[in-house]
Every structure is written in structure tokens, then in C-alpha cells.
N, C-alpha and C. Protein backbone atom coordinates (compact mmCIF):
# COMPACT_ATOMS: atom_id res chain seq x y z
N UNK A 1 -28.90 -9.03 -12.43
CA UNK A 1 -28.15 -10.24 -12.12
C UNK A 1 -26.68 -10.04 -12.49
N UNK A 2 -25.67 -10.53 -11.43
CA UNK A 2 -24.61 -10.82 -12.15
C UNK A 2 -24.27 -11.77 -11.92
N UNK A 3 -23.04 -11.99 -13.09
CA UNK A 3 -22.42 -13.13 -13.14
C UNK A 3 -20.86 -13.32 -13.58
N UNK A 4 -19.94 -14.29 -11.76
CA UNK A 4 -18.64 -14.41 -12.30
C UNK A 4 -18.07 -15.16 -13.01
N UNK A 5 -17.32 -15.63 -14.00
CA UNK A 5 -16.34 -16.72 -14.50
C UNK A 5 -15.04 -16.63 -14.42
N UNK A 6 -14.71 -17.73 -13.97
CA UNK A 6 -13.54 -18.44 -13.40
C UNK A 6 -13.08 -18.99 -14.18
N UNK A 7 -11.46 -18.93 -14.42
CA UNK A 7 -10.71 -19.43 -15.58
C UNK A 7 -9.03 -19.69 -14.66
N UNK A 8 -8.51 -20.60 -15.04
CA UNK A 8 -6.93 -20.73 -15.09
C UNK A 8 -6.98 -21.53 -14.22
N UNK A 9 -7.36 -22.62 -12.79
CA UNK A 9 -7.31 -23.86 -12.49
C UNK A 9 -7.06 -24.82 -13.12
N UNK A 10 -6.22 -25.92 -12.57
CA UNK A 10 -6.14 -27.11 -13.51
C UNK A 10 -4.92 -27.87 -12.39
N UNK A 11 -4.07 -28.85 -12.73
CA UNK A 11 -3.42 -29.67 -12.20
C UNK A 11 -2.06 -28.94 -12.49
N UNK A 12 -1.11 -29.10 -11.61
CA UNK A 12 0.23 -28.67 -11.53
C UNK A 12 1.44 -29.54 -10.93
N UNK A 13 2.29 -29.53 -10.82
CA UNK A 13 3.66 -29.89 -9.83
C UNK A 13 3.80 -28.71 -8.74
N UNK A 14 4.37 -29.41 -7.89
CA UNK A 14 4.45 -28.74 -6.67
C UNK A 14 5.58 -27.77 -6.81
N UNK A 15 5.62 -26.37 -6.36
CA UNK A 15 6.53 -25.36 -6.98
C UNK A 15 6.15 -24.58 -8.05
N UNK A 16 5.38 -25.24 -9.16
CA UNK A 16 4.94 -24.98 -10.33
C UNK A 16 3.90 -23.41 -9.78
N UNK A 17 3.46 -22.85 -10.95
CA UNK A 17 2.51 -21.70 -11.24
C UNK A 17 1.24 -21.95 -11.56
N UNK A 18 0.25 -21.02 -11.33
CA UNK A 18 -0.87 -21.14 -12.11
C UNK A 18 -1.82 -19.35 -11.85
N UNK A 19 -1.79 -19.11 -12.68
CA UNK A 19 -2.92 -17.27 -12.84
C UNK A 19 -4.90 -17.86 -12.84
N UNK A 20 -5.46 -17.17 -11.66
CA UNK A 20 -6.93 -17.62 -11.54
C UNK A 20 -6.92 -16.11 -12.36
N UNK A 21 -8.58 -16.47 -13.21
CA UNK A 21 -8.93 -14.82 -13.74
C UNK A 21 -10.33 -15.14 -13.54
N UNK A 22 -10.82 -13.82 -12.93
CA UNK A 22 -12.49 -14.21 -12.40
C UNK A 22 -13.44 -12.56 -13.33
N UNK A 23 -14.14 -12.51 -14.04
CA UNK A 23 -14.48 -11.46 -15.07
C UNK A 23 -16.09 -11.63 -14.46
N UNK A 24 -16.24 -10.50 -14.04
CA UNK A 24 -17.46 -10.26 -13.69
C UNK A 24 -18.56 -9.40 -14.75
N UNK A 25 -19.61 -9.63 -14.92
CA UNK A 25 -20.30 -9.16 -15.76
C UNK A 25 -22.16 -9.04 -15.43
N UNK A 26 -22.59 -7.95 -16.22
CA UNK A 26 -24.44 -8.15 -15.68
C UNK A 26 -24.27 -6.49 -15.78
N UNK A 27 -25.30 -6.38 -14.38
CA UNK A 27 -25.94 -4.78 -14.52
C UNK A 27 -24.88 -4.34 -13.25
N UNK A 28 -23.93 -4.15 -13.48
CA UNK A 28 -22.80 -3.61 -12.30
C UNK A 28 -23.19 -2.42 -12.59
N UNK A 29 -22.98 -1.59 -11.76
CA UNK A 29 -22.88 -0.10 -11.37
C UNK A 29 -21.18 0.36 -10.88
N UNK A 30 -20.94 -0.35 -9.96
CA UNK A 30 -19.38 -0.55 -9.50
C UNK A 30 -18.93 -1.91 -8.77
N UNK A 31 -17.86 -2.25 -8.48
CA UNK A 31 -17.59 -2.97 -7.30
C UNK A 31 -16.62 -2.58 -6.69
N UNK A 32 -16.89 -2.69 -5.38
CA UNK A 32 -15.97 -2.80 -3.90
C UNK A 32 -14.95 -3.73 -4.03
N UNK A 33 -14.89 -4.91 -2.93
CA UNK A 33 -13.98 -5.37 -2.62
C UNK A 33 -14.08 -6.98 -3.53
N UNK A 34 -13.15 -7.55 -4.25
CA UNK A 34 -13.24 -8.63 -4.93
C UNK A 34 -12.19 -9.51 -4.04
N UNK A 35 -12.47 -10.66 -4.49
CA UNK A 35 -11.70 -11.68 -3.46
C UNK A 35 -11.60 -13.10 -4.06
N UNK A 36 -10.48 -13.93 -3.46
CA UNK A 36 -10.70 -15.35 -3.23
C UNK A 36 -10.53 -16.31 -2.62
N UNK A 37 -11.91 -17.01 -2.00
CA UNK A 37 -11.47 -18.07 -1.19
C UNK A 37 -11.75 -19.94 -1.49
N UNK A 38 -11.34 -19.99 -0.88
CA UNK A 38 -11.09 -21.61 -1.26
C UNK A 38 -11.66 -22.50 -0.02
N UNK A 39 -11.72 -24.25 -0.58
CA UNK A 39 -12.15 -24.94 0.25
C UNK A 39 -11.93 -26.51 0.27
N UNK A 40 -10.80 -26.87 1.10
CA UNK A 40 -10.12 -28.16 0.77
C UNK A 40 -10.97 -29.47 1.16
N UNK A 41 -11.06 -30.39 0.94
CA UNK A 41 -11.67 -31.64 1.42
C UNK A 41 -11.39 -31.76 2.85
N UNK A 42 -12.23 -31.52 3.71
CA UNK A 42 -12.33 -32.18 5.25
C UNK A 42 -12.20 -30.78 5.51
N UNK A 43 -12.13 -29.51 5.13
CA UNK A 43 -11.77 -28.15 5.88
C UNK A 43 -12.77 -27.53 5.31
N UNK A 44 -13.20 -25.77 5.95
CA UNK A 44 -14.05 -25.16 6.07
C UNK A 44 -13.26 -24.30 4.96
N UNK A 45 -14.39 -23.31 4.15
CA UNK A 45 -13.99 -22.09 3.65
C UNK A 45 -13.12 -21.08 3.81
N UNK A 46 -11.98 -20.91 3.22
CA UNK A 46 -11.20 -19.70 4.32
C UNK A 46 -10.74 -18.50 2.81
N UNK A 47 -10.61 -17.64 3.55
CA UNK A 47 -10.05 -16.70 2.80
C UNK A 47 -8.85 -16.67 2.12
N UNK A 48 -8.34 -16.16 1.08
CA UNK A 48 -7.34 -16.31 0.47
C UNK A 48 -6.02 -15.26 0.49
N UNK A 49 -7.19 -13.89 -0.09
CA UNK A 49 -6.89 -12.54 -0.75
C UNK A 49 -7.66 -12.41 -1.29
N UNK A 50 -8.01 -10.46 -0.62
CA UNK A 50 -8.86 -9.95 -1.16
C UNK A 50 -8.29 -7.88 -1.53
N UNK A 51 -8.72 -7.82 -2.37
CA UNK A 51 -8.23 -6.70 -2.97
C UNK A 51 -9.43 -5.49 -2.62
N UNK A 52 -9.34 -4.48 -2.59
CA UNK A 52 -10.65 -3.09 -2.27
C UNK A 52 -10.50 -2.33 -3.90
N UNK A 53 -11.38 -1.66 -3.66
CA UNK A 53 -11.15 -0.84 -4.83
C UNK A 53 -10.07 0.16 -5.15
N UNK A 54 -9.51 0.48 -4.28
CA UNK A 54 -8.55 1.39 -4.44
C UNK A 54 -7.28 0.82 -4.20
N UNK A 55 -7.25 -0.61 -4.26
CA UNK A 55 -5.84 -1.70 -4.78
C UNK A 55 -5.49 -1.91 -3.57
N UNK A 56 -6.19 -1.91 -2.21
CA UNK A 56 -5.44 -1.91 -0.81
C UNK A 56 -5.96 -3.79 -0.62
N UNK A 57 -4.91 -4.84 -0.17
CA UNK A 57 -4.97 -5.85 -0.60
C UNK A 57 -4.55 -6.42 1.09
N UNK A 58 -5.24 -7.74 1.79
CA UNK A 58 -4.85 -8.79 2.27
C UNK A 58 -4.71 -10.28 1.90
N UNK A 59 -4.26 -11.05 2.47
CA UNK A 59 -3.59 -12.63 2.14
C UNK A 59 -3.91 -13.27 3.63
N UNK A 60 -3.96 -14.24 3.40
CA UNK A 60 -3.82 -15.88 4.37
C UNK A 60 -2.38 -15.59 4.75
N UNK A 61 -2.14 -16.09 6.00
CA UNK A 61 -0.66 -15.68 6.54
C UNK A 61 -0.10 -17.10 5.59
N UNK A 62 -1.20 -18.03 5.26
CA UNK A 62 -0.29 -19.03 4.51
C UNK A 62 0.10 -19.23 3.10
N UNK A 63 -0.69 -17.81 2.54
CA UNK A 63 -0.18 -17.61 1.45
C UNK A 63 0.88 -16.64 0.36
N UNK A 64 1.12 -15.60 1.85
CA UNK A 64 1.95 -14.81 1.92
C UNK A 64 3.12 -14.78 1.44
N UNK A 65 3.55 -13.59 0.18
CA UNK A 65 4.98 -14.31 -0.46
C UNK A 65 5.02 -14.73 -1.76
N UNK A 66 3.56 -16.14 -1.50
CA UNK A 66 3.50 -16.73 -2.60
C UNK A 66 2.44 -16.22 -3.57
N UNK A 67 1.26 -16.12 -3.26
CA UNK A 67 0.20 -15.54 -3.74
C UNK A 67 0.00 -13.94 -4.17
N UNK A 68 -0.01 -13.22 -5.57
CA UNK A 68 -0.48 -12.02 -5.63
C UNK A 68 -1.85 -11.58 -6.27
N UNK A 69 -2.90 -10.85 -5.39
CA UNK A 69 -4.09 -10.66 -6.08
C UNK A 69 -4.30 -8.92 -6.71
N UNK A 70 -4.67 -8.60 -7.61
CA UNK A 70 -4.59 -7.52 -8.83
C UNK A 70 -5.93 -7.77 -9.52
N UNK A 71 -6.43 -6.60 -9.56
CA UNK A 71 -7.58 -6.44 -10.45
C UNK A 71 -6.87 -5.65 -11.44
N UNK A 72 -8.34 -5.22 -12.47
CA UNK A 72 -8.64 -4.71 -13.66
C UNK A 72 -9.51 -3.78 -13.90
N UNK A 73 -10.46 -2.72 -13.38
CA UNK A 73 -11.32 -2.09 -13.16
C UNK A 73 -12.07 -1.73 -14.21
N UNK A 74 -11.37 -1.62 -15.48
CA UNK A 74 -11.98 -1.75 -16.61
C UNK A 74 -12.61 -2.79 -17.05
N UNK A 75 -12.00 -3.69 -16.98
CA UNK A 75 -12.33 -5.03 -17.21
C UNK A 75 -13.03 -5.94 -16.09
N UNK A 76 -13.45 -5.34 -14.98
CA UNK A 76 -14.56 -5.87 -14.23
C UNK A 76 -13.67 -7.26 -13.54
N UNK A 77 -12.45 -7.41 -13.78
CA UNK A 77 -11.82 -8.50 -13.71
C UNK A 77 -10.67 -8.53 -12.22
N UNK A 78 -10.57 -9.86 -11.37
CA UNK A 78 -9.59 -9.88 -10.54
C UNK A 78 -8.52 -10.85 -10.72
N UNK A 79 -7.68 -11.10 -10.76
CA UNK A 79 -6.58 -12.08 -10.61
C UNK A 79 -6.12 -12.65 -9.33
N UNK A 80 -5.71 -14.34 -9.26
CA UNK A 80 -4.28 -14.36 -8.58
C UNK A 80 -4.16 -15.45 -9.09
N UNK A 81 -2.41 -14.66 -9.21
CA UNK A 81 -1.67 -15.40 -9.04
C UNK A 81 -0.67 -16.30 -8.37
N UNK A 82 -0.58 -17.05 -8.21
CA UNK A 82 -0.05 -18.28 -7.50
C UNK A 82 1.12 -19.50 -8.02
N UNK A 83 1.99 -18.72 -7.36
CA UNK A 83 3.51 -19.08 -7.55
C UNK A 83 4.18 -20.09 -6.30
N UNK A 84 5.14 -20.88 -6.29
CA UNK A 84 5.24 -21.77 -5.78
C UNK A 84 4.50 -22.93 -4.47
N UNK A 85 3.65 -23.34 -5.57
CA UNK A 85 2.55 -24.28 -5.02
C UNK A 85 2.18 -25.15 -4.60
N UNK A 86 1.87 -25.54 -3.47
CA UNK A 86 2.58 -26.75 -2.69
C UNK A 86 1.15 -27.66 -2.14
N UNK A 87 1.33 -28.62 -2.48
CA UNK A 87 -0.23 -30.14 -1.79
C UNK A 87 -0.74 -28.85 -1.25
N UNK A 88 -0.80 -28.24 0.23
CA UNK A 88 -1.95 -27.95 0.90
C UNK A 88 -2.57 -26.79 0.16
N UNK A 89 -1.91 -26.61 -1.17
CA UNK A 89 -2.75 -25.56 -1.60
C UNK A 89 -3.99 -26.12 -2.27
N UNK A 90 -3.76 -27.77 -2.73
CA UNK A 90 -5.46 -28.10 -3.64
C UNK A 90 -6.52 -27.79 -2.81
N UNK A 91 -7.81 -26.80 -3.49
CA UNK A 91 -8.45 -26.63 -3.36
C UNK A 91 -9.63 -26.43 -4.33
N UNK A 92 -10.87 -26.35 -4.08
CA UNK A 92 -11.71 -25.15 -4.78
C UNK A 92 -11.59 -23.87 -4.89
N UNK A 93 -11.44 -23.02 -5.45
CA UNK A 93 -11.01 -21.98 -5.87
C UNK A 93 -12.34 -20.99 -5.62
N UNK A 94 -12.76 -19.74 -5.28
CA UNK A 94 -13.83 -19.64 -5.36
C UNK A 94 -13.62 -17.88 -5.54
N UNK A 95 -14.25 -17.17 -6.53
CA UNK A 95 -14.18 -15.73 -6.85
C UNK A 95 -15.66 -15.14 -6.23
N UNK A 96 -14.97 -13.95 -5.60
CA UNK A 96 -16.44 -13.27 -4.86
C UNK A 96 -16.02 -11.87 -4.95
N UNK A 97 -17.59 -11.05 -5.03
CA UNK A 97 -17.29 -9.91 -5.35
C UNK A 97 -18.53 -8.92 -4.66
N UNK A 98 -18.22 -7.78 -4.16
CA UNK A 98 -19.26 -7.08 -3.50
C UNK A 98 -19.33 -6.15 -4.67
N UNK A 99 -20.60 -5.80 -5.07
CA UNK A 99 -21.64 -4.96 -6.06
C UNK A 99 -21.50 -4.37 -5.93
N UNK A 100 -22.12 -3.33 -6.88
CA UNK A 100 -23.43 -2.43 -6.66
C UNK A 100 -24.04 -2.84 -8.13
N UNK A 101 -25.36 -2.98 -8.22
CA UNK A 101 -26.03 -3.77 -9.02
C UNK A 101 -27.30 -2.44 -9.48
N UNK A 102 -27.87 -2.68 -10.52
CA UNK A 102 -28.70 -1.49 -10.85
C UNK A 102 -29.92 -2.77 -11.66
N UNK A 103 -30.93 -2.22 -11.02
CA UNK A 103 -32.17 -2.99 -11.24
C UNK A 103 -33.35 -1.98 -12.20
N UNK A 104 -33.63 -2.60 -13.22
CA UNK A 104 -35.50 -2.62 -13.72
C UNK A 104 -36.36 -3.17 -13.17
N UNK A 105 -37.64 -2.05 -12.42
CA UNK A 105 -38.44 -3.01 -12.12
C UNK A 105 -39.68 -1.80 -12.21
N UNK A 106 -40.71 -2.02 -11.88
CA UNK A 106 -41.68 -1.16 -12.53
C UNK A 106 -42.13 -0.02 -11.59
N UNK A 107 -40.85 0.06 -10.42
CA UNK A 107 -41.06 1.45 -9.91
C UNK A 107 -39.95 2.14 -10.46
N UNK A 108 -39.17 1.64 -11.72
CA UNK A 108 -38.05 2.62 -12.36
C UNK A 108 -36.64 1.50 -11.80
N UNK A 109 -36.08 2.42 -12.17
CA UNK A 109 -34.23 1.86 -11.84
C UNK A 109 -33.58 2.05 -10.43
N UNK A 110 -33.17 0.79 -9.85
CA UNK A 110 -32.76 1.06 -8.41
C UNK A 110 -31.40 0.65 -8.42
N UNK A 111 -30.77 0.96 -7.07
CA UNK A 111 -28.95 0.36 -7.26
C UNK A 111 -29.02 -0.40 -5.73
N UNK A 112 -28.96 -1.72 -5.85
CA UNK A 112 -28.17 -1.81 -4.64
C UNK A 112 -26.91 -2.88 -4.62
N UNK A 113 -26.29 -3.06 -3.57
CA UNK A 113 -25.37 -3.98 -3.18
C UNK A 113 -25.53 -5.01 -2.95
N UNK A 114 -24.79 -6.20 -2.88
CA UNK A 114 -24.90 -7.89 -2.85
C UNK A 114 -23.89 -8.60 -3.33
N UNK A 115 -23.11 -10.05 -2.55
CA UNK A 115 -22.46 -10.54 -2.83
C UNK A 115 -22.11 -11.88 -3.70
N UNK A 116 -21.45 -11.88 -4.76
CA UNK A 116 -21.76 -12.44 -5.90
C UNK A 116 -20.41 -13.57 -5.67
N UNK A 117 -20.68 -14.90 -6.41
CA UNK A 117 -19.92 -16.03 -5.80
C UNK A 117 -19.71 -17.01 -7.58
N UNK A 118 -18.65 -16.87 -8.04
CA UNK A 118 -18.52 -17.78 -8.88
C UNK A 118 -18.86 -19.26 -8.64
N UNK A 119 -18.53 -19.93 -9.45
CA UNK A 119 -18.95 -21.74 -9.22
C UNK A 119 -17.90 -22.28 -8.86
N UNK A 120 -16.82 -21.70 -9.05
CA UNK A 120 -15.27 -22.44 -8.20
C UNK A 120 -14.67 -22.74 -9.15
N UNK A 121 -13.13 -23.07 -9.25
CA UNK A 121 -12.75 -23.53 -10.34
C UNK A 121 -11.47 -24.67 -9.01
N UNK A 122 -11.51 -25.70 -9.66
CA UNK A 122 -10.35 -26.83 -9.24
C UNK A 122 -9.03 -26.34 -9.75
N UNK A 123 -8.05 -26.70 -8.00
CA UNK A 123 -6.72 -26.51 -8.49
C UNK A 123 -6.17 -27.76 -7.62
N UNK A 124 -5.62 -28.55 -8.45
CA UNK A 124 -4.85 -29.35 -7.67
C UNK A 124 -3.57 -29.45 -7.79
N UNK A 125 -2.85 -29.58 -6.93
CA UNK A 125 -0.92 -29.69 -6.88
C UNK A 125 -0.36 -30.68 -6.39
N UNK A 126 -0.07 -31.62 -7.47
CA UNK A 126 0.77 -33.10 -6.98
C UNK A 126 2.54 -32.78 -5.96
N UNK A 127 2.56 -34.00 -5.26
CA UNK A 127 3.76 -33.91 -4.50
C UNK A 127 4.86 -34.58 -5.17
């Protein structure tokens, strides 16, 4: 099993800052590509930024500029940060991460892959 936690959401001013930190933990073997997407009231899920393992990184054309995402590889950990922040950014916040996972089970130890989804963390940005 793994499991992400989500930290650094909370309420802001518009312009203002805020750093998401998402720390993954369990029976990892490695991970691929970590990410984050979000999900506003009345709108669908969309992507944010997502980082690969070897630091090669995309963005939302609407977050471009403003938004930078950076992992930690040691630390199992991804970031973003999010610098001048404006209403359409409140959202749910949401950290996801592609595996590789290493299992006990009573034919011995296996590895596979699967995508792992924090609980979200709230960010809201007054006007």
C-alpha cells in the first residue's frame, strides 16, 4: 500500500504565495511521473503539472509562469509552488503519483505499478 500526504493549502490574497508538499510513503520500489491536479466547483478535473523522473516537467497553459513543480527523490516528495494567485486558481488540490510498489504475498515478493491519489488539500484565493 501506499500512501500520499498533502500539506501547504490554506486561504490567501490574490497575488499572494503558497508551496503544496505531497510525501509519499509505503512499499515503493520507485516512482515515475508525480503530479498535480485540481478541481474547482462546477468544473471537471484538470491537470496542473506534472514532473517525470528525470525532472522533465509540464504545466496548464494557465498556469504557466506562475506555477513551479520540483521533486525530491530522496525524500519520495513533490512540490508546487504557486506564486501569484489569482480567484480562478481556488481549487482542490490533488497529488498523484505513478509507482512501482513491491508486494508480500504467499507466492513471495512481487513489484508492480499503480496510481496513487492523495485526499486533496483546499486552496482558496480571495479577490
Amino acid at each position: 500500500q501506499v500512501h500520499l500526504v498533502e500539506s501547504g493549502g490554506g486561504l490567501v490574497q490574490a497575488g499572494g504565495s503558497l508551496r503544496l508538499s505531497c510525501a509519499a510513503s509505503g512499499s515503493i520500489f520507485s516512482i515515475n511521473d508525480m503530479g498535480w491536479y485540481r478541481q474547482a466547483p462546477g468544473k471537471q478535473r484538470e491537470l496542473v503539472a506534472v514532473i517525470d523522473s528525470g525532472g522533465s516537467t509540464n504545466y496548464a497553459d494557465s498556469v504557466k509562469g506562475r506555477f513551479t513543480i520540483s521533486r525530491d527523490n530522496a525524500k519520495n516528495t513533490v512540490y508546487l509552488q504557486m506564486n501569484s494567485l489569482k480567484p480562478e486558481d481556488t481549487a482542490v488540490y490533488y497529488c498523484n503519483a505513478d509507482v512501482s510498489v513491491t508486494a508480500q504475498s504467499a507466492m513471495g515478493v512481487t513489484t508492480y505499478w499503480g496510481d496513487f491519489w492523495g485526499q486533496g488539500t483546499q486552496v482558496t484565493v480571495s479577490s
